[in-house]
PDB file of N, CA and C in Angstrom:
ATOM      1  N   UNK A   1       0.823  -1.172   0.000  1.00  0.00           N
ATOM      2  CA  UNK A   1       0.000   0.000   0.000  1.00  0.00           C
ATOM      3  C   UNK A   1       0.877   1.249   0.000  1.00  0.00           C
ATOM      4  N   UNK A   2       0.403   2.465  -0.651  1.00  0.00           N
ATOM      5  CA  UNK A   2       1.194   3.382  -0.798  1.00  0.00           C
ATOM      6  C   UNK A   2       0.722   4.474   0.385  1.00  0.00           C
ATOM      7  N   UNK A   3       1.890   4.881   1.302  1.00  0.00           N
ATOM      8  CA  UNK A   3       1.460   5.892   2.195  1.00  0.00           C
ATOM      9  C   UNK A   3       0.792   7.377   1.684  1.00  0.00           C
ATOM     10  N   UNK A   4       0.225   7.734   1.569  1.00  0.00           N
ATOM     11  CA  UNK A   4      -0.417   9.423   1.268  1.00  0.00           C
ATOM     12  C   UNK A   4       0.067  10.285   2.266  1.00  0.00           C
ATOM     13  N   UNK A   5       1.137  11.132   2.064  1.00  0.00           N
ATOM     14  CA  UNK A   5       1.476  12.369   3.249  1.00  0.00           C
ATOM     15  C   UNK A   5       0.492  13.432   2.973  1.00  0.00           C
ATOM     16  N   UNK A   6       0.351  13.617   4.487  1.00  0.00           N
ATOM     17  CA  UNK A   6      -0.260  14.532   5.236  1.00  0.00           C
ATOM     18  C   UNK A   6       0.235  15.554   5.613  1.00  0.00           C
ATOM     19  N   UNK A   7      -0.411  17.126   4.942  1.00  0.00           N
ATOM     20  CA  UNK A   7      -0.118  17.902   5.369  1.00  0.00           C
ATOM     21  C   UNK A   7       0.022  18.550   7.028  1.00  0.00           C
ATOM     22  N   UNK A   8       1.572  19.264   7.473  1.00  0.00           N
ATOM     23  CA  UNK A   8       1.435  19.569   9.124  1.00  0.00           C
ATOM     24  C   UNK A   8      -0.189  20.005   9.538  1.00  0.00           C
ATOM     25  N   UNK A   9      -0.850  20.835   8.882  1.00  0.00           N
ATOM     26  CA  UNK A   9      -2.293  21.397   9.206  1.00  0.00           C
ATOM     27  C   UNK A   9      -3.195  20.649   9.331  1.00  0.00           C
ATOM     28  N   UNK A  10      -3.327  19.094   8.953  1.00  0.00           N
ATOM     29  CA  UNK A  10      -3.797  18.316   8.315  1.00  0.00           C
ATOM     30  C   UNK A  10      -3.558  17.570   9.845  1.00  0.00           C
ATOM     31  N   UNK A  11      -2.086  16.922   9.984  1.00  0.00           N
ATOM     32  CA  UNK A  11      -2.068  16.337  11.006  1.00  0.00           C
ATOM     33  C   UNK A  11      -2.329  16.359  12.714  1.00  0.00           C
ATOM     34  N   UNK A  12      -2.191  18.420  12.582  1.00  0.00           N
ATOM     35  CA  UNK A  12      -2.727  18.977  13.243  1.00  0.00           C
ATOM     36  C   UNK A  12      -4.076  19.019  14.292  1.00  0.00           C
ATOM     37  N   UNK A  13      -5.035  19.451  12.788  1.00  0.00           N
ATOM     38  CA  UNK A  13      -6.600  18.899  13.078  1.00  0.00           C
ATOM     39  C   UNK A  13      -6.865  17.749  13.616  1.00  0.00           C
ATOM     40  N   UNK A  14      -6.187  16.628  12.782  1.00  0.00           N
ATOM     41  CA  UNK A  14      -6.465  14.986  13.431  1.00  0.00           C
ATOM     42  C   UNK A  14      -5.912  15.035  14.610  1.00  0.00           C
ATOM     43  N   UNK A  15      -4.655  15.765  15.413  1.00  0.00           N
ATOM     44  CA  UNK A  15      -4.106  15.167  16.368  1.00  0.00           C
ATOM     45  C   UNK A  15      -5.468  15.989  17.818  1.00  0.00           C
ATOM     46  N   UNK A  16      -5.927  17.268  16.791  1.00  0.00           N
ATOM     47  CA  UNK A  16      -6.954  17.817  17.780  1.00  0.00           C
ATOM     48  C   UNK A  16      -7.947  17.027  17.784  1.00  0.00           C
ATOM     49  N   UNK A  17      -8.690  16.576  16.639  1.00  0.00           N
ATOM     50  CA  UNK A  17     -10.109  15.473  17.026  1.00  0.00           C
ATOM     51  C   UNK A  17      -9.596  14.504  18.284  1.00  0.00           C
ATOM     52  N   UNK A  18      -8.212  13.936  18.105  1.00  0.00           N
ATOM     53  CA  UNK A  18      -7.738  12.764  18.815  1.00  0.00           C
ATOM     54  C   UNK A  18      -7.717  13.034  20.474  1.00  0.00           C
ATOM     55  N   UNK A  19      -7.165  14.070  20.760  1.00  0.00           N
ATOM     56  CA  UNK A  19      -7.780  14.683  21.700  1.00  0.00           C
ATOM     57  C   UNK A  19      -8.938  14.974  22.425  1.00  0.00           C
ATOM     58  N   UNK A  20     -10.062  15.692  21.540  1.00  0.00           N
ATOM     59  CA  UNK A  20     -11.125  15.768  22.101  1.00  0.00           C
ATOM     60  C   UNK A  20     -11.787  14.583  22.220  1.00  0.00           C
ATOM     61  N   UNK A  21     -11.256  13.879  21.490  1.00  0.00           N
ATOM     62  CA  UNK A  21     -12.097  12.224  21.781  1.00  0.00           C
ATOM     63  C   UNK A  21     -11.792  11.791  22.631  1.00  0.00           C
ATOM     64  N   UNK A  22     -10.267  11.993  23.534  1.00  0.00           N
ATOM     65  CA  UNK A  22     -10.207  11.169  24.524  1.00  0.00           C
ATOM     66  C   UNK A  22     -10.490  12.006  25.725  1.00  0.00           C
ATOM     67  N   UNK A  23     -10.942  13.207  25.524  1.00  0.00           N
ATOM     68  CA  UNK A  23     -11.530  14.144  26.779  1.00  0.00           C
ATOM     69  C   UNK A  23     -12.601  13.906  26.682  1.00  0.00           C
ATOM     70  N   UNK A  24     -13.582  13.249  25.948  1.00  0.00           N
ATOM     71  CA  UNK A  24     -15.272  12.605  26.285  1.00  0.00           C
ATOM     72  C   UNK A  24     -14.731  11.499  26.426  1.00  0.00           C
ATOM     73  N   UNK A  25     -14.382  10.386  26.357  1.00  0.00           N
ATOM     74  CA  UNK A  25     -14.264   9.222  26.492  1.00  0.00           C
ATOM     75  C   UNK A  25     -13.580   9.264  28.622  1.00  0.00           C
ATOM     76  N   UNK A  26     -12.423  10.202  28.807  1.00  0.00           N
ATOM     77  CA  UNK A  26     -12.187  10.079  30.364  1.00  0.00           C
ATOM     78  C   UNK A  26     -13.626  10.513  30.883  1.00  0.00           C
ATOM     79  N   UNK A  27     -14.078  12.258  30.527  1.00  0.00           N
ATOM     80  CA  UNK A  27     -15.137  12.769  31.186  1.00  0.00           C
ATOM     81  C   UNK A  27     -17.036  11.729  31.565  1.00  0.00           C
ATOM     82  N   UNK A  28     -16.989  10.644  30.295  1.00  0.00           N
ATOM     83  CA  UNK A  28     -17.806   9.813  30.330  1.00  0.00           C
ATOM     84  C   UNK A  28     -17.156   8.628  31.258  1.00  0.00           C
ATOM     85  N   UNK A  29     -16.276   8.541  31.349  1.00  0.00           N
ATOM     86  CA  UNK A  29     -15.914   7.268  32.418  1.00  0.00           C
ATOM     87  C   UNK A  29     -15.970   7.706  33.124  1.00  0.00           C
ATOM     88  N   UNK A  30     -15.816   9.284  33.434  1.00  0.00           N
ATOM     89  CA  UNK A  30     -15.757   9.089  35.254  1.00  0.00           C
ATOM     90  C   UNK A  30     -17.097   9.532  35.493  1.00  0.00           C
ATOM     91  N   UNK A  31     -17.903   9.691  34.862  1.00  0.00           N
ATOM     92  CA  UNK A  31     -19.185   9.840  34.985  1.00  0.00           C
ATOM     93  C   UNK A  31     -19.826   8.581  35.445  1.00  0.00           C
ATOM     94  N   UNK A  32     -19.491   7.405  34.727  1.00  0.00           N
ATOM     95  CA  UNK A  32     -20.174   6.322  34.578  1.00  0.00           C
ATOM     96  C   UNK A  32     -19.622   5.679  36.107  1.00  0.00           C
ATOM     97  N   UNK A  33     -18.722   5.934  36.742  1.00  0.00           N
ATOM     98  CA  UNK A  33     -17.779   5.738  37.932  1.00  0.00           C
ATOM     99  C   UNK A  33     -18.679   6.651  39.149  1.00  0.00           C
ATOM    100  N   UNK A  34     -18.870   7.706  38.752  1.00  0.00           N
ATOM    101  CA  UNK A  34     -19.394   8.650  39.872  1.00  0.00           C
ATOM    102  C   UNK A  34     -20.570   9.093  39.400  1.00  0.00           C
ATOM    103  N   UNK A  35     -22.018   8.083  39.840  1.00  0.00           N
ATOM    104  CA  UNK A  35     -22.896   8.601  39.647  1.00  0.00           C
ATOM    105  C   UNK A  35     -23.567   9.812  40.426  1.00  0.00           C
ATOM    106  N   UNK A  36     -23.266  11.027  39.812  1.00  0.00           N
ATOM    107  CA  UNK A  36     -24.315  12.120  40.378  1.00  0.00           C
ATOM    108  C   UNK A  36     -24.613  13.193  39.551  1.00  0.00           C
ATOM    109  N   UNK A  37     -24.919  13.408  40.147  1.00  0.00           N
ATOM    110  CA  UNK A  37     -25.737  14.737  39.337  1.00  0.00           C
ATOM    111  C   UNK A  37     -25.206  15.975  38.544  1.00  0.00           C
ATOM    112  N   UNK A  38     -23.909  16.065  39.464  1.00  0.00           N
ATOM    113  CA  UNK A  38     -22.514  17.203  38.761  1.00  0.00           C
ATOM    114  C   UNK A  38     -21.725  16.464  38.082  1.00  0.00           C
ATOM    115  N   UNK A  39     -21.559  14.836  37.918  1.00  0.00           N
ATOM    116  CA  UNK A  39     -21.023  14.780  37.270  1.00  0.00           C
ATOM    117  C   UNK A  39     -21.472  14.262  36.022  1.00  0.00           C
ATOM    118  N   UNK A  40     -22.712  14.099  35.647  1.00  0.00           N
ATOM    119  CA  UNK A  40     -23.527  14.082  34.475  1.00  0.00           C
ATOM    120  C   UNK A  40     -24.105  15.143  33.796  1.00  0.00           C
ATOM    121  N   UNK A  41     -23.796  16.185  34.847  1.00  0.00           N
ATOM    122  CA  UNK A  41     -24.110  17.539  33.817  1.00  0.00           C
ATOM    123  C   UNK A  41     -22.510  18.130  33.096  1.00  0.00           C
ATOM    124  N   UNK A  42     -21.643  18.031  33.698  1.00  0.00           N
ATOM    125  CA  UNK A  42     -20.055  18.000  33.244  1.00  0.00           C
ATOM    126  C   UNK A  42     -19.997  17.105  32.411  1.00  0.00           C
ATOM    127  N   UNK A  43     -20.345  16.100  31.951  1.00  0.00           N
ATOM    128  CA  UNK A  43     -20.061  14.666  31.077  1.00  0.00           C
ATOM    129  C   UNK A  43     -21.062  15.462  29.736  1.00  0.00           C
ATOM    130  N   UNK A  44     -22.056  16.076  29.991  1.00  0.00           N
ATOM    131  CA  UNK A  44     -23.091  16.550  28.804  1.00  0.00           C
ATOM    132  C   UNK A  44     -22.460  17.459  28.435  1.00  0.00           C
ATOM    133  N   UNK A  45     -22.012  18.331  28.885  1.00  0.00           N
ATOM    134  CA  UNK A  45     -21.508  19.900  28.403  1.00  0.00           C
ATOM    135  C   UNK A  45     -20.456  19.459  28.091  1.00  0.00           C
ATOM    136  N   UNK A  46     -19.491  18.665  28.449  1.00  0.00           N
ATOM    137  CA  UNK A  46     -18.488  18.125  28.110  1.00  0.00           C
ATOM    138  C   UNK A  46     -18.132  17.980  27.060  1.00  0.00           C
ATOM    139  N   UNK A  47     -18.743  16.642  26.038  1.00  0.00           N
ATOM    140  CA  UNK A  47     -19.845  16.060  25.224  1.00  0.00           C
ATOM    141  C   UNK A  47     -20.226  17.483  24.084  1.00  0.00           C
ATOM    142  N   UNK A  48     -20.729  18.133  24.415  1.00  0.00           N
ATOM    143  CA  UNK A  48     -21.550  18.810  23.870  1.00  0.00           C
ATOM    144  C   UNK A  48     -20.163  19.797  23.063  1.00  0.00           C
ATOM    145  N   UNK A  49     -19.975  20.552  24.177  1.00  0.00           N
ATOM    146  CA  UNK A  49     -18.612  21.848  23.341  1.00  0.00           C
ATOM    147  C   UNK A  49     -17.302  20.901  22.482  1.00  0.00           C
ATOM    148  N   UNK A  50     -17.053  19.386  22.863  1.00  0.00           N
ATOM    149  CA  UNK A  50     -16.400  18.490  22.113  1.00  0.00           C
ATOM    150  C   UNK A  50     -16.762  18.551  20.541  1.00  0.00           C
ATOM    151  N   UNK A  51     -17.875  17.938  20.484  1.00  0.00           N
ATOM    152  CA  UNK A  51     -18.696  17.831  19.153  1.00  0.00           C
ATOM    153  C   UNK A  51     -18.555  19.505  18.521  1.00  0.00           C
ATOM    154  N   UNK A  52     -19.163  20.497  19.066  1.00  0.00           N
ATOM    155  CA  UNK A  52     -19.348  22.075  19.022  1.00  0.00           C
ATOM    156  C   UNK A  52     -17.596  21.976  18.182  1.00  0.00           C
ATOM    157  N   UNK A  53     -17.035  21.924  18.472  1.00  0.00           N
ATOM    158  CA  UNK A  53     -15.089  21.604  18.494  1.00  0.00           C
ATOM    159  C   UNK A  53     -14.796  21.350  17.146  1.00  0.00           C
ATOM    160  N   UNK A  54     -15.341  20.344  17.476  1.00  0.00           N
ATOM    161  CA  UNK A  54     -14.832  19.247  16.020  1.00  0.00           C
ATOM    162  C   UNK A  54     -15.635  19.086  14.925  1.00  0.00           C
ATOM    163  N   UNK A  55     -16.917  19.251  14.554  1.00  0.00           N
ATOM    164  CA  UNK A  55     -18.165  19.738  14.227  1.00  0.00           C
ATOM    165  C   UNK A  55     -18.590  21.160  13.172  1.00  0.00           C
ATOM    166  N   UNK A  56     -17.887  22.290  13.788  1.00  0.00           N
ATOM    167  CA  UNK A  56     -18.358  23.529  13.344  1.00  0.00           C
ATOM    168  C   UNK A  56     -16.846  24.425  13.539  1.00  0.00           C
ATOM    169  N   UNK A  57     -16.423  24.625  15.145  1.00  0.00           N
ATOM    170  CA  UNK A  57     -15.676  25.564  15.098  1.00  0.00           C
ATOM    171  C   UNK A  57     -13.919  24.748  14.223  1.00  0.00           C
ATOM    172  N   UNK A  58     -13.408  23.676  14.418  1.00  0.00           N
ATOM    173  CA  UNK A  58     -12.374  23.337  13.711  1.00  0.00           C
ATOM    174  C   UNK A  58     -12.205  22.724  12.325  1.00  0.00           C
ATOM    175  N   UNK A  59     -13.827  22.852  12.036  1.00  0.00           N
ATOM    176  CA  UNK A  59     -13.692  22.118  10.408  1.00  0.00           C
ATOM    177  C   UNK A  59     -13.877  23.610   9.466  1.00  0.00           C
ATOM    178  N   UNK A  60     -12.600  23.767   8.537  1.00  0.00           N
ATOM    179  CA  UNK A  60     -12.450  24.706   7.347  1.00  0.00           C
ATOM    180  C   UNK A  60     -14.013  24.441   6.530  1.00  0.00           C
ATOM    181  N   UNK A  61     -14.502  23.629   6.198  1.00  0.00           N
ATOM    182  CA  UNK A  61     -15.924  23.362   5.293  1.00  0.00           C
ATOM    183  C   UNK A  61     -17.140  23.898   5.565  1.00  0.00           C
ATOM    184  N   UNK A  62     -17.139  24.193   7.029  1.00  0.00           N
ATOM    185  CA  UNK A  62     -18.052  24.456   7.726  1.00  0.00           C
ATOM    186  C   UNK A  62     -18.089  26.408   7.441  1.00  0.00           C
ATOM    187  N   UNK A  63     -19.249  26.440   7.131  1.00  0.00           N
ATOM    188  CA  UNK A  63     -19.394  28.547   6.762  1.00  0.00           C
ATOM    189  C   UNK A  63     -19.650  29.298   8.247  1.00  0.00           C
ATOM    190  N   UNK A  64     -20.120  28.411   9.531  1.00  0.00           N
ATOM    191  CA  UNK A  64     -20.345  28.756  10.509  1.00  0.00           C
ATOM    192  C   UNK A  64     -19.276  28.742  11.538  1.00  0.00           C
ATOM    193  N   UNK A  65     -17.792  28.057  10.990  1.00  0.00           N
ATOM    194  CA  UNK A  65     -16.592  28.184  11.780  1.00  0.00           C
ATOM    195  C   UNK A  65     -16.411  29.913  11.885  1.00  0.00           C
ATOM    196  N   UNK A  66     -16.237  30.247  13.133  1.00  0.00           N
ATOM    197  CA  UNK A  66     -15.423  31.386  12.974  1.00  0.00           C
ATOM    198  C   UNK A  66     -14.156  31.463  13.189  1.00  0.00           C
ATOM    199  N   UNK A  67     -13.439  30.509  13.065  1.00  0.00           N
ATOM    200  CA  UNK A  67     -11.986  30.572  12.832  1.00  0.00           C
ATOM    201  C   UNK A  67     -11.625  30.376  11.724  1.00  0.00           C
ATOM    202  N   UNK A  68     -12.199  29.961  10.627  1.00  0.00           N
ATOM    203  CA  UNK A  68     -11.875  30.154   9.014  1.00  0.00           C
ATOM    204  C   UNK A  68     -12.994  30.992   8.099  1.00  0.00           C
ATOM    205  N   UNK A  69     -14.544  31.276   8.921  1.00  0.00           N
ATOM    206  CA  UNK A  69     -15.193  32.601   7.875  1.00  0.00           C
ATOM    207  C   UNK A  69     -15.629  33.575   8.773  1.00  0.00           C
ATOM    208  N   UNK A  70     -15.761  34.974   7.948  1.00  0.00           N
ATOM    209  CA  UNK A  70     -16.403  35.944   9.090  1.00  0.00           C
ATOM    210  C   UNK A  70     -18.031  35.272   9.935  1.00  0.00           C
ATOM    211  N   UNK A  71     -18.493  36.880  10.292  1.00  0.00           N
ATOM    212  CA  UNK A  71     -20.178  36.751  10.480  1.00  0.00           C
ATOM    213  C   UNK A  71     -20.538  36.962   9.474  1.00  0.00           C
ATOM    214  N   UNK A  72     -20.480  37.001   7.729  1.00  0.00           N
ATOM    215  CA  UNK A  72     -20.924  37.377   6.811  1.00  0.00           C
ATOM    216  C   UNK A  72     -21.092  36.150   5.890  1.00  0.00           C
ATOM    217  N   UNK A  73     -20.209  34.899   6.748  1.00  0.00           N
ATOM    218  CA  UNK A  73     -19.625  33.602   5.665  1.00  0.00           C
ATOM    219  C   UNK A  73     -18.806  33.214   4.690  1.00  0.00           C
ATOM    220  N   UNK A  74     -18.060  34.851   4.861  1.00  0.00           N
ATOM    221  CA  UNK A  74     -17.062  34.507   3.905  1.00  0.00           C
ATOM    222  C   UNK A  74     -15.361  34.437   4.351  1.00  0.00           C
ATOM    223  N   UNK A  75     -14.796  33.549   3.968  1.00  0.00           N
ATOM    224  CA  UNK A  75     -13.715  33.081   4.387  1.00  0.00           C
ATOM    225  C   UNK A  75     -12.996  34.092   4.994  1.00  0.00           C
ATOM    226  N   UNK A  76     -12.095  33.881   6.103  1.00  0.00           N
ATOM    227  CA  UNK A  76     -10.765  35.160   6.043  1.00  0.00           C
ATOM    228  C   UNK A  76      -9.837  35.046   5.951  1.00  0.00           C
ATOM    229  N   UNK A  77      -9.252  36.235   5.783  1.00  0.00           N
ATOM    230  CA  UNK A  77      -8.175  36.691   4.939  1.00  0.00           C
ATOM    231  C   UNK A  77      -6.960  36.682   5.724  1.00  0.00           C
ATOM    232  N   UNK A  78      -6.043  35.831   5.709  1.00  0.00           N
ATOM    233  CA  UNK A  78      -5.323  35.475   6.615  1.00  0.00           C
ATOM    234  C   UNK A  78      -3.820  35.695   6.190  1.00  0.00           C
TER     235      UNK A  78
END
């Protein structure tokens, strides 16, 4: 099989998804460990700004990132 290189920006992003995945994956274990009430609302919001993360604000494709378009939707000028 032939390797495909990856751009640094590229590996970047992935090494950030890789991350936020394993900050829901601890925040849900210790949830599932400590059942209460603070710590199932921390495990949701958790959860929630993760996805928010990886989802909208760090994907370039997305017109609603504001780290790659204005409030107008159009890309910036960097």
């Amino acid at each position: 099989m032939k390797k495909v290189k990856v751009s640094a920006k590229e590996q970047a992003r992935r090494n950030g998804i890789l991350l936020w995945t394993v900050f829901v994956i601890v925040i849900n274990f210790l949830q599932l460990i400590c059942k209460n009430w603070l710590t199932t609302i921390v495990a949701m919001v958790g959860t929630i700004y993760a996805l928010y993360r990886i989802v909208v604000y760090d994907n370039p494709r997305n017109r609603l990132s504001q780290k790659y378009y204005n409030w107008q939707g159009k890309k910036l000028k960097k």
